[in-house]
C-alpha atoms as a PDB file:
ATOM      1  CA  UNK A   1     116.533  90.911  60.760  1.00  0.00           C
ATOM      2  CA  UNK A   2     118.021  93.801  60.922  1.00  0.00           C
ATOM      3  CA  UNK A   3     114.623  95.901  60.493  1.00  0.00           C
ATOM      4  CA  UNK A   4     113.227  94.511  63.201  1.00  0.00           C
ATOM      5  CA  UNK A   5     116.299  95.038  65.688  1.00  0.00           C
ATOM      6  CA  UNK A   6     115.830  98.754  64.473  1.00  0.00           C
ATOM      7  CA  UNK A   7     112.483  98.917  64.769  1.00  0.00           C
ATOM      8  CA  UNK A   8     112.292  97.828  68.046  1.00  0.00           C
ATOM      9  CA  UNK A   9     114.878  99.796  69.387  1.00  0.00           C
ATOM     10  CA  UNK A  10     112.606 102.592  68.247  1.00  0.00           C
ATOM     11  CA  UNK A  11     109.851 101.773  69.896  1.00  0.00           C
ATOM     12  CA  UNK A  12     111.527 101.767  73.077  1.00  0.00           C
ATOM     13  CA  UNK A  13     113.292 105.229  71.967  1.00  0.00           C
ATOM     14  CA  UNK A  14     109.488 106.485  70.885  1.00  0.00           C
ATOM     15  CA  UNK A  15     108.020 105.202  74.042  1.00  0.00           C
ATOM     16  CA  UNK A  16     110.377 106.924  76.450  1.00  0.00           C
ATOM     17  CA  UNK A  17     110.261 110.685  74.640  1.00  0.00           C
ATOM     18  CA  UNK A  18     106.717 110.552  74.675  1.00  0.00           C
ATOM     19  CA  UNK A  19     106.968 109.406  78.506  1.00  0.00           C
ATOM     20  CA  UNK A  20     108.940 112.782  78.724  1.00  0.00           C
ATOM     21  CA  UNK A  21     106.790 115.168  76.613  1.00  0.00           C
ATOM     22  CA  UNK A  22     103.856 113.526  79.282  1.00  0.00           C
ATOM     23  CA  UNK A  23     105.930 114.315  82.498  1.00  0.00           C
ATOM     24  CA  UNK A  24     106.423 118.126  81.222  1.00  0.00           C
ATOM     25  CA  UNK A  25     103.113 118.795  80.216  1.00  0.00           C
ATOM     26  CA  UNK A  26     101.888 117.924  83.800  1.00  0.00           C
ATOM     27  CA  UNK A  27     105.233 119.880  85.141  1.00  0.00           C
ATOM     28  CA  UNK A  28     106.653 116.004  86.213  1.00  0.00           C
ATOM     29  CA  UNK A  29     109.770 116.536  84.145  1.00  0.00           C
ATOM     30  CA  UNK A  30     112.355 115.974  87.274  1.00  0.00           C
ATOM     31  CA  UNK A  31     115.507 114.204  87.457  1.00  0.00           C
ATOM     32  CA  UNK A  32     113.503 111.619  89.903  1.00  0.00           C
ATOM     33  CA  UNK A  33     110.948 110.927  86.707  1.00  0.00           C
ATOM     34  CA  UNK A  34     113.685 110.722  84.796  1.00  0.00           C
ATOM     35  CA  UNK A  35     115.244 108.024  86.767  1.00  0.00           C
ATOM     36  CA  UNK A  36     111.873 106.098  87.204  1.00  0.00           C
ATOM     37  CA  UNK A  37     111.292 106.125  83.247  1.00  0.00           C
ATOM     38  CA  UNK A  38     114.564 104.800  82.826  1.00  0.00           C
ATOM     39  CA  UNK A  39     114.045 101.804  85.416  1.00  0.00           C
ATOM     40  CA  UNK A  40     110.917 100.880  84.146  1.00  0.00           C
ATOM     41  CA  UNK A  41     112.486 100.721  80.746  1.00  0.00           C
ATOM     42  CA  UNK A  42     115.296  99.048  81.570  1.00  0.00           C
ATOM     43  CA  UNK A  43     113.594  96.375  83.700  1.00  0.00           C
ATOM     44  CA  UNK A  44     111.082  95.698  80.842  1.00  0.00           C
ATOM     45  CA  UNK A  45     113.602  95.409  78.466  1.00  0.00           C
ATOM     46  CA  UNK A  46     115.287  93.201  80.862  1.00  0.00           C
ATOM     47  CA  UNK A  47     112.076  91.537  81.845  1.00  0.00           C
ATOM     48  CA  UNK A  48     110.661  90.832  78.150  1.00  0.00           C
ATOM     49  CA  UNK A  49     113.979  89.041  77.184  1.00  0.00           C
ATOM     50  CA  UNK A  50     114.440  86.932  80.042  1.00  0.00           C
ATOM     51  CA  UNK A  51     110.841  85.803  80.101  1.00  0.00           C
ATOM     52  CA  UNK A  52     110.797  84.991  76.242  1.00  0.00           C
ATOM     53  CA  UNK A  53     114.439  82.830  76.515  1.00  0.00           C
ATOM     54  CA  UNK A  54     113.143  81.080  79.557  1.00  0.00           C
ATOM     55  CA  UNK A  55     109.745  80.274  77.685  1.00  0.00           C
ATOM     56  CA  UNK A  56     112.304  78.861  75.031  1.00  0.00           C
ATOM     57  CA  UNK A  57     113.967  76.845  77.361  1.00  0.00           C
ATOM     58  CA  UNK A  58     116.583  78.880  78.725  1.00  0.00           C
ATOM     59  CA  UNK A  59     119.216  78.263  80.348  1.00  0.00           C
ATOM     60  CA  UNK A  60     118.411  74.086  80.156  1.00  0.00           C
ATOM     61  CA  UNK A  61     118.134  73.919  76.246  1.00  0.00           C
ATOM     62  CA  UNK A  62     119.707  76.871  75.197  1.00  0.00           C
ATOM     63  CA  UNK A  63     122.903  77.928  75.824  1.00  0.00           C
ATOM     64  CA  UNK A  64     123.499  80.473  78.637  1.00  0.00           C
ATOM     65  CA  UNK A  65     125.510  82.751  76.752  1.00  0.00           C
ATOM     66  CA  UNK A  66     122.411  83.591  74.423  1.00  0.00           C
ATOM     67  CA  UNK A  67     120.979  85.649  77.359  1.00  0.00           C
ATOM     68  CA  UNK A  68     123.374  88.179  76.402  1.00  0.00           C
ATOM     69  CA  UNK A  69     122.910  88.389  72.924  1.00  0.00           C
ATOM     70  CA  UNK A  70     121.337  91.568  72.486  1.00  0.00           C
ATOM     71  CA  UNK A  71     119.826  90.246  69.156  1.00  0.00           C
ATOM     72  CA  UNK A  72     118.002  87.680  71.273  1.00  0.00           C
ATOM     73  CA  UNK A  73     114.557  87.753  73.187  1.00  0.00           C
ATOM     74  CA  UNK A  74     113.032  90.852  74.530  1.00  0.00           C
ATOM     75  CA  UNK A  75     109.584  90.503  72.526  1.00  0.00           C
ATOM     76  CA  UNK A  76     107.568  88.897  75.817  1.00  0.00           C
ATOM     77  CA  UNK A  77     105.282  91.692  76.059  1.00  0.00           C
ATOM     78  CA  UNK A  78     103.819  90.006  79.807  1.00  0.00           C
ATOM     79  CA  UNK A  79     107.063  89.829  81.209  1.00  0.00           C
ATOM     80  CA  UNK A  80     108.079  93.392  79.747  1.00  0.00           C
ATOM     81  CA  UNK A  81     104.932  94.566  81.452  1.00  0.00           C
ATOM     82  CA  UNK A  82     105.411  93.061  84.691  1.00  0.00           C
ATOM     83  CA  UNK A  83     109.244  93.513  85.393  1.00  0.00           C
ATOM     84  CA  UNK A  84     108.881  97.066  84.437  1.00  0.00           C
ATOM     85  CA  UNK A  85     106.369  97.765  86.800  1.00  0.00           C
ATOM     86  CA  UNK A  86     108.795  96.754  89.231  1.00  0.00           C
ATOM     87  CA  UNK A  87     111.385  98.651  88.297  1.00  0.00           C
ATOM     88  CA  UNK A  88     109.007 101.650  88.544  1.00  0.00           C
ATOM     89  CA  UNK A  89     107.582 100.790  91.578  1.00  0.00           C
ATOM     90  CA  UNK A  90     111.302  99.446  93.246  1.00  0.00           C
ATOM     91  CA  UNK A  91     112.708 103.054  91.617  1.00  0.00           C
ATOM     92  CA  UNK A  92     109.711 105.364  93.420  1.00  0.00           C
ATOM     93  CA  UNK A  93     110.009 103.999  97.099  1.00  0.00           C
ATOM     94  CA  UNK A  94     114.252 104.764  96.722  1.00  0.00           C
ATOM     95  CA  UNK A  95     113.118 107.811  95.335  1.00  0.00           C
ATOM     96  CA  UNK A  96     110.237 108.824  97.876  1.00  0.00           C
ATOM     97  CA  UNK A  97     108.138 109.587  95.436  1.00  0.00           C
ATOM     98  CA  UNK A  98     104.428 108.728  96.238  1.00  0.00           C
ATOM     99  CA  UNK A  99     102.615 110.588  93.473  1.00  0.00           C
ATOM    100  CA  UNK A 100     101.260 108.354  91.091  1.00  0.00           C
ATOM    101  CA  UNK A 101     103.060 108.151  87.326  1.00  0.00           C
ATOM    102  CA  UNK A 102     100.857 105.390  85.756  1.00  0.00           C
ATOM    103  CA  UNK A 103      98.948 108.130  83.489  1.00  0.00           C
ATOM    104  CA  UNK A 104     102.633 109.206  82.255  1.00  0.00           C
ATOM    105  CA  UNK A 105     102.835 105.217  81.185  1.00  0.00           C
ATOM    106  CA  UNK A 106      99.842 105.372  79.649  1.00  0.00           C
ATOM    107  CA  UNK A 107     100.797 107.078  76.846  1.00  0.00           C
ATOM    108  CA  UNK A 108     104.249 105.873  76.522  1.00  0.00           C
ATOM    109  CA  UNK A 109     103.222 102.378  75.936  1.00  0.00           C
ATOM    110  CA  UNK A 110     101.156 102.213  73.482  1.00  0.00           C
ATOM    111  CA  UNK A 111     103.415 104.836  71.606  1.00  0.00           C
ATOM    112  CA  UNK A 112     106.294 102.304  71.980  1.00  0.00           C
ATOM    113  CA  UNK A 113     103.968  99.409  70.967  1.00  0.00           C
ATOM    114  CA  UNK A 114     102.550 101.384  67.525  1.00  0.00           C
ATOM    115  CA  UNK A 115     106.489 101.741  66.487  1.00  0.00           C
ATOM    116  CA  UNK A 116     107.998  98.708  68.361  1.00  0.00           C
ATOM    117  CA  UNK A 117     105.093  95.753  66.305  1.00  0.00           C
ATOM    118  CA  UNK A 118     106.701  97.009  63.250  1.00  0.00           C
ATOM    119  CA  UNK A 119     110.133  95.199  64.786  1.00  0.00           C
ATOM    120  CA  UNK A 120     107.705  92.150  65.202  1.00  0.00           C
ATOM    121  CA  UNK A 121     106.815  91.879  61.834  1.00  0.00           C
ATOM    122  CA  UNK A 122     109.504  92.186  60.459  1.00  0.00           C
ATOM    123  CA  UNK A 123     111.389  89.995  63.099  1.00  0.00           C
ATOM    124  CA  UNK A 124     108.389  87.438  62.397  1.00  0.00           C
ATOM    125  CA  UNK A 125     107.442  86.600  66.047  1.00  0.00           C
ATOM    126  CA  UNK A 126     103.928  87.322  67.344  1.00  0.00           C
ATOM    127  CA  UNK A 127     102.777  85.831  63.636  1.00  0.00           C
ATOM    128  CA  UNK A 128      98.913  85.097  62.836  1.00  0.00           C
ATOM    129  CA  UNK A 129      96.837  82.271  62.209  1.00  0.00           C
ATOM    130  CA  UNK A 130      97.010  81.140  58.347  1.00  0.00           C
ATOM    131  CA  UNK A 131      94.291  83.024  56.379  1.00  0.00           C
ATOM    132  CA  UNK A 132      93.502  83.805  52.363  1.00  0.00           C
ATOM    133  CA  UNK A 133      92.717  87.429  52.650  1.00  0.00           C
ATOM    134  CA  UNK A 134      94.216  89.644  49.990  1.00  0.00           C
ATOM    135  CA  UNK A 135      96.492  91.516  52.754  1.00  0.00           C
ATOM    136  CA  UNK A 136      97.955  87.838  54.195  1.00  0.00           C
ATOM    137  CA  UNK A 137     101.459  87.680  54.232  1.00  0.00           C
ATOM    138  CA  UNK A 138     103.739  84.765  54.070  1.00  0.00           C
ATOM    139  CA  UNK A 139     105.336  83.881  57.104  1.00  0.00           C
ATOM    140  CA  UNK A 140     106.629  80.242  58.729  1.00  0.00           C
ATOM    141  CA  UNK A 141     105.971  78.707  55.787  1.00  0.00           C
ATOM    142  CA  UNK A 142     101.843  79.926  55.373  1.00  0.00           C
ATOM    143  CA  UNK A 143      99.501  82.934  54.352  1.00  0.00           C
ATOM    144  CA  UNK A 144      99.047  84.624  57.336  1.00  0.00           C
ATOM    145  CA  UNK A 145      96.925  87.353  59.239  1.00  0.00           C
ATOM    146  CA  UNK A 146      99.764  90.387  59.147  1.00  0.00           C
ATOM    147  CA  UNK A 147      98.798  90.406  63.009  1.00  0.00           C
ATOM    148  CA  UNK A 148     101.719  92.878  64.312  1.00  0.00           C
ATOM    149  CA  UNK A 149     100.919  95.452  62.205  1.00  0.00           C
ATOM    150  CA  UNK A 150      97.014  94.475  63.312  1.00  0.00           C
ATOM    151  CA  UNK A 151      99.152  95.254  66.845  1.00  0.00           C
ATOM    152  CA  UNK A 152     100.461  98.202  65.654  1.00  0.00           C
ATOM    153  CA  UNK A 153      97.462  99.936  64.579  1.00  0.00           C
ATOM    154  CA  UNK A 154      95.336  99.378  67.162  1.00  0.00           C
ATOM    155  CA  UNK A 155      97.771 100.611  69.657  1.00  0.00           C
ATOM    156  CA  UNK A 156      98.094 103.743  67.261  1.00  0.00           C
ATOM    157  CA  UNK A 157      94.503 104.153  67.533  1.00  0.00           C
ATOM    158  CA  UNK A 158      94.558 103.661  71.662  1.00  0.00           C
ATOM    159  CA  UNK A 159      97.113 106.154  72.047  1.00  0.00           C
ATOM    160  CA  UNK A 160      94.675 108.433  69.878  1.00  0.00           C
ATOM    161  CA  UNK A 161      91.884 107.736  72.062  1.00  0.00           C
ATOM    162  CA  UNK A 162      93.709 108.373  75.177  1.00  0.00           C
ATOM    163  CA  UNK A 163      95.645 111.826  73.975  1.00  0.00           C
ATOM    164  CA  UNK A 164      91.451 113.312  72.841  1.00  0.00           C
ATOM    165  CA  UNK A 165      90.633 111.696  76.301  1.00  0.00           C
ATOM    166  CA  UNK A 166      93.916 113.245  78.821  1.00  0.00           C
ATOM    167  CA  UNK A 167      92.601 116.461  79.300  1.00  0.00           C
ATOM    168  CA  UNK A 168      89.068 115.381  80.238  1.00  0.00           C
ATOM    169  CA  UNK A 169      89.912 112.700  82.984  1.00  0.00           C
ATOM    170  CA  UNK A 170      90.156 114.717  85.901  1.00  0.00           C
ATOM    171  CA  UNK A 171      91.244 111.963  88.632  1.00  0.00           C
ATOM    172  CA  UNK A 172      95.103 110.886  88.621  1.00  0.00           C
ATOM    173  CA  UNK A 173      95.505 107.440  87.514  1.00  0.00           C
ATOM    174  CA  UNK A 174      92.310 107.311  85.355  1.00  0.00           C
ATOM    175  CA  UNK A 175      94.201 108.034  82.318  1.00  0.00           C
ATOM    176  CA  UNK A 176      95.609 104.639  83.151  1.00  0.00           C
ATOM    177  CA  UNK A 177      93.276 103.148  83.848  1.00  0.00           C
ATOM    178  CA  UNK A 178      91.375 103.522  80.399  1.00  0.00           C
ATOM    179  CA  UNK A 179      94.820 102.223  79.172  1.00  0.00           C
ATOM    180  CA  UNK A 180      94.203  99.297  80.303  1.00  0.00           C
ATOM    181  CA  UNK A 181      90.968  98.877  79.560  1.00  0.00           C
ATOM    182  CA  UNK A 182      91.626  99.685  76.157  1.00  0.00           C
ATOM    183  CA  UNK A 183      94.720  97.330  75.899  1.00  0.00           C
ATOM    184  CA  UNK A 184      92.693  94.501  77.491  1.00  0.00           C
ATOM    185  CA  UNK A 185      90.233  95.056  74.968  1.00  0.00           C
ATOM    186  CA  UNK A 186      91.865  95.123  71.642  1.00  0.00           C
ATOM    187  CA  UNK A 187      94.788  92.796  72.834  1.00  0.00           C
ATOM    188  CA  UNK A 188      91.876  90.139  73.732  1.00  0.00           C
ATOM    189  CA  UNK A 189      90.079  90.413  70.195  1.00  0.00           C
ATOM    190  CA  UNK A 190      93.616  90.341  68.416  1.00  0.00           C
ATOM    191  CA  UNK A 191      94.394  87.201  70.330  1.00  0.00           C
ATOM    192  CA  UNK A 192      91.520  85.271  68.101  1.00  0.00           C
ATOM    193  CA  UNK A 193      93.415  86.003  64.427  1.00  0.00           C
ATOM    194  CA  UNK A 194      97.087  85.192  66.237  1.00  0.00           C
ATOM    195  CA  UNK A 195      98.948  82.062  66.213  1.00  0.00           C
ATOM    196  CA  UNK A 196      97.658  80.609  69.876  1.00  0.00           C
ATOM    197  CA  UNK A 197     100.160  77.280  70.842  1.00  0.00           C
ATOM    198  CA  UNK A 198      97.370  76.821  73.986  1.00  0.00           C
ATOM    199  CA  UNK A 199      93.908  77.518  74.707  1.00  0.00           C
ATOM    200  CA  UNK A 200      91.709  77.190  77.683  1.00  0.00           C
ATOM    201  CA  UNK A 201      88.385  76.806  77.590  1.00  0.00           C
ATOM    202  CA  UNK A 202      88.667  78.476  73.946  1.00  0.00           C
ATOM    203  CA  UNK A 203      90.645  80.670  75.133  1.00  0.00           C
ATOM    204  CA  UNK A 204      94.638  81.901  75.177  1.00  0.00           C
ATOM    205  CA  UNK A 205      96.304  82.173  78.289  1.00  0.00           C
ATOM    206  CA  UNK A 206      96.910  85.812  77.108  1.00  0.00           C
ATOM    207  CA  UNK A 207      93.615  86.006  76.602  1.00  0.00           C
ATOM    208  CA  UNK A 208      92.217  85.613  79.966  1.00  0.00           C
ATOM    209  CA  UNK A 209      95.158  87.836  81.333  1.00  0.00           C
ATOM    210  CA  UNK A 210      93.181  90.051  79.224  1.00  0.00           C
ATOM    211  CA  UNK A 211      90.155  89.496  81.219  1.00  0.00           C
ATOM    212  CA  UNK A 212      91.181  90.592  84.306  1.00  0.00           C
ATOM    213  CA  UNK A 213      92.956  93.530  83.088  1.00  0.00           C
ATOM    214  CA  UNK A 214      89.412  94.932  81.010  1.00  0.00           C
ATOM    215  CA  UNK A 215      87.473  93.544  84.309  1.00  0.00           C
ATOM    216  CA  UNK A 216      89.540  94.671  86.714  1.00  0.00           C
ATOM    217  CA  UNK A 217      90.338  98.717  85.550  1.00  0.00           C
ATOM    218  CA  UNK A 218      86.344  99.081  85.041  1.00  0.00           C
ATOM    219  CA  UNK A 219      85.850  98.004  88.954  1.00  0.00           C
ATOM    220  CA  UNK A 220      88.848 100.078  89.979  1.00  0.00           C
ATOM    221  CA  UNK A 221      87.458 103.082  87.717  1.00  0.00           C
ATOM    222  CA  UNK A 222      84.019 102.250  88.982  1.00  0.00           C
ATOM    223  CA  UNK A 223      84.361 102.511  93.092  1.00  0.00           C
ATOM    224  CA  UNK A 224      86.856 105.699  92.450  1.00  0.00           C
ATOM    225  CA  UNK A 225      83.869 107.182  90.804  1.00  0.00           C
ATOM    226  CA  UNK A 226      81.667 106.270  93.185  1.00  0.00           C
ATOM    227  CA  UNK A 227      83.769 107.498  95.784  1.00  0.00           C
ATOM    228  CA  UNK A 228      84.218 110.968  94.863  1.00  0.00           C
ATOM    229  CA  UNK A 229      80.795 111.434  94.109  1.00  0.00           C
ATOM    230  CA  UNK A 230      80.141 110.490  97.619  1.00  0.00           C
ATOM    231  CA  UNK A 231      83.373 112.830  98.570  1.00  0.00           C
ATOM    232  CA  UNK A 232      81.714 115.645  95.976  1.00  0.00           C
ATOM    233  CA  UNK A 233      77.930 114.765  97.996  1.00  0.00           C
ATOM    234  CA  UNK A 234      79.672 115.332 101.617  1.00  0.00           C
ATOM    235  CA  UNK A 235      81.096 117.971 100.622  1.00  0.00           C
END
């Protein structure tokens, strides 16, 4: 549809302005930030489309020529994730930049997610399980939980959360961090009311992925705590 197409142009639009506004109020608005935001982006965008049409059996059961149907793919939020860390990471090292940008990220995506799950629902991927509940709506052919916009507001709320908490994380990279603790988190407990093709041990591949992110950021927040208290102690 053509709402969701808009939609999630927007969030990408929303996602990399807010990116910006971050970078200048920590005095990282540079032409080298610029160029990092925009290969991030571009790599996710790249990233999310080419992992969803492969999922879908590209190029084997769908013609090749879809790929570059900008009206195709580019909701895999994993592979958007993971290609545009790349692209950040590919962009720095050509760059020389070694200062860390993940806290500018971690305001930018879930700012891009809160607009972009609106393109979702109205696009009808990332649907819910069927449900009765008076705010269900009808989608592939059932009453279902309205789970984008479930999406959308809790990634509204996270970027919230991490705007009251910016200013009183001290360390660069925590900011981050708590992003992905807090997308771990909600994205995990969302996963039980979406439409789940596969489950493993109970749970959705997506799911676990989520483990390991909530896990993971609270060890890696954890020892940096620990370490500059023993830095702070020394000292």
């Amino acid at each position: 549809m053509i709402l969701g197409e808009v939609f999630t142009g927007l969030g990408y639009l929303v996602g990399a302005v807010v990116l910006w506004w971050a970078a200048s109020q920590r005095k990282l608005a540079t032409a080298g930030i610029g160029w990092v935001a925009f290969s991030g982006f571009a790599a996710g965008i790249i990233g999310a489309k080419l992992t969803q049409l492969i999922a879908e059996g590209w190029p084997f059961h769908i013609p090749v020529e879809v790929a570059f149907d900008p009206r195709n793919g580019g909701r895999a939020l994993l592979g958007g994730l993971f290609f545009g860390w790349i692209g950040v990471e590919v962009s720095k090292r050509r760059l020389g930049i070694r200062r860390s940008t993940g806290d500018l990220f971690a305001l930018a995506l879930p700012a891009g997610e809160a607009v972009g799950r609106i393109g979702c629902y109205f696009n009808g991927c990332c649907y819910g399980e069927k449900c009765d509940l008076p705010w269900a709506v009808f989608q592939h052919g059932a009453w279902r939980h309205p789970t984008q916009l479930y999406s959308s507001i809790t990634a509204a709320a996270l970027l919230c959360g991490l705007l009251w908490a910016r200013n009183r994380v001290t360390r660069e990279g925590d900011l981050f961090l708590l992003y992905l603790f807090g997308f771990g988190l909600t994205r995990f407990l969302l996963e039980f009311v979406r439409w789940r093709e596969s489950v493993i041990f109970g749970l959705s591949p997506m799911q676990w992925f989520c483990l390991d992110l909530v896990v993971g950021s609270a060890v890696v927040f954890v020892i940096k705590s620990r370490r500059t208290s023993q830095a702070q102690g020394v000292g």
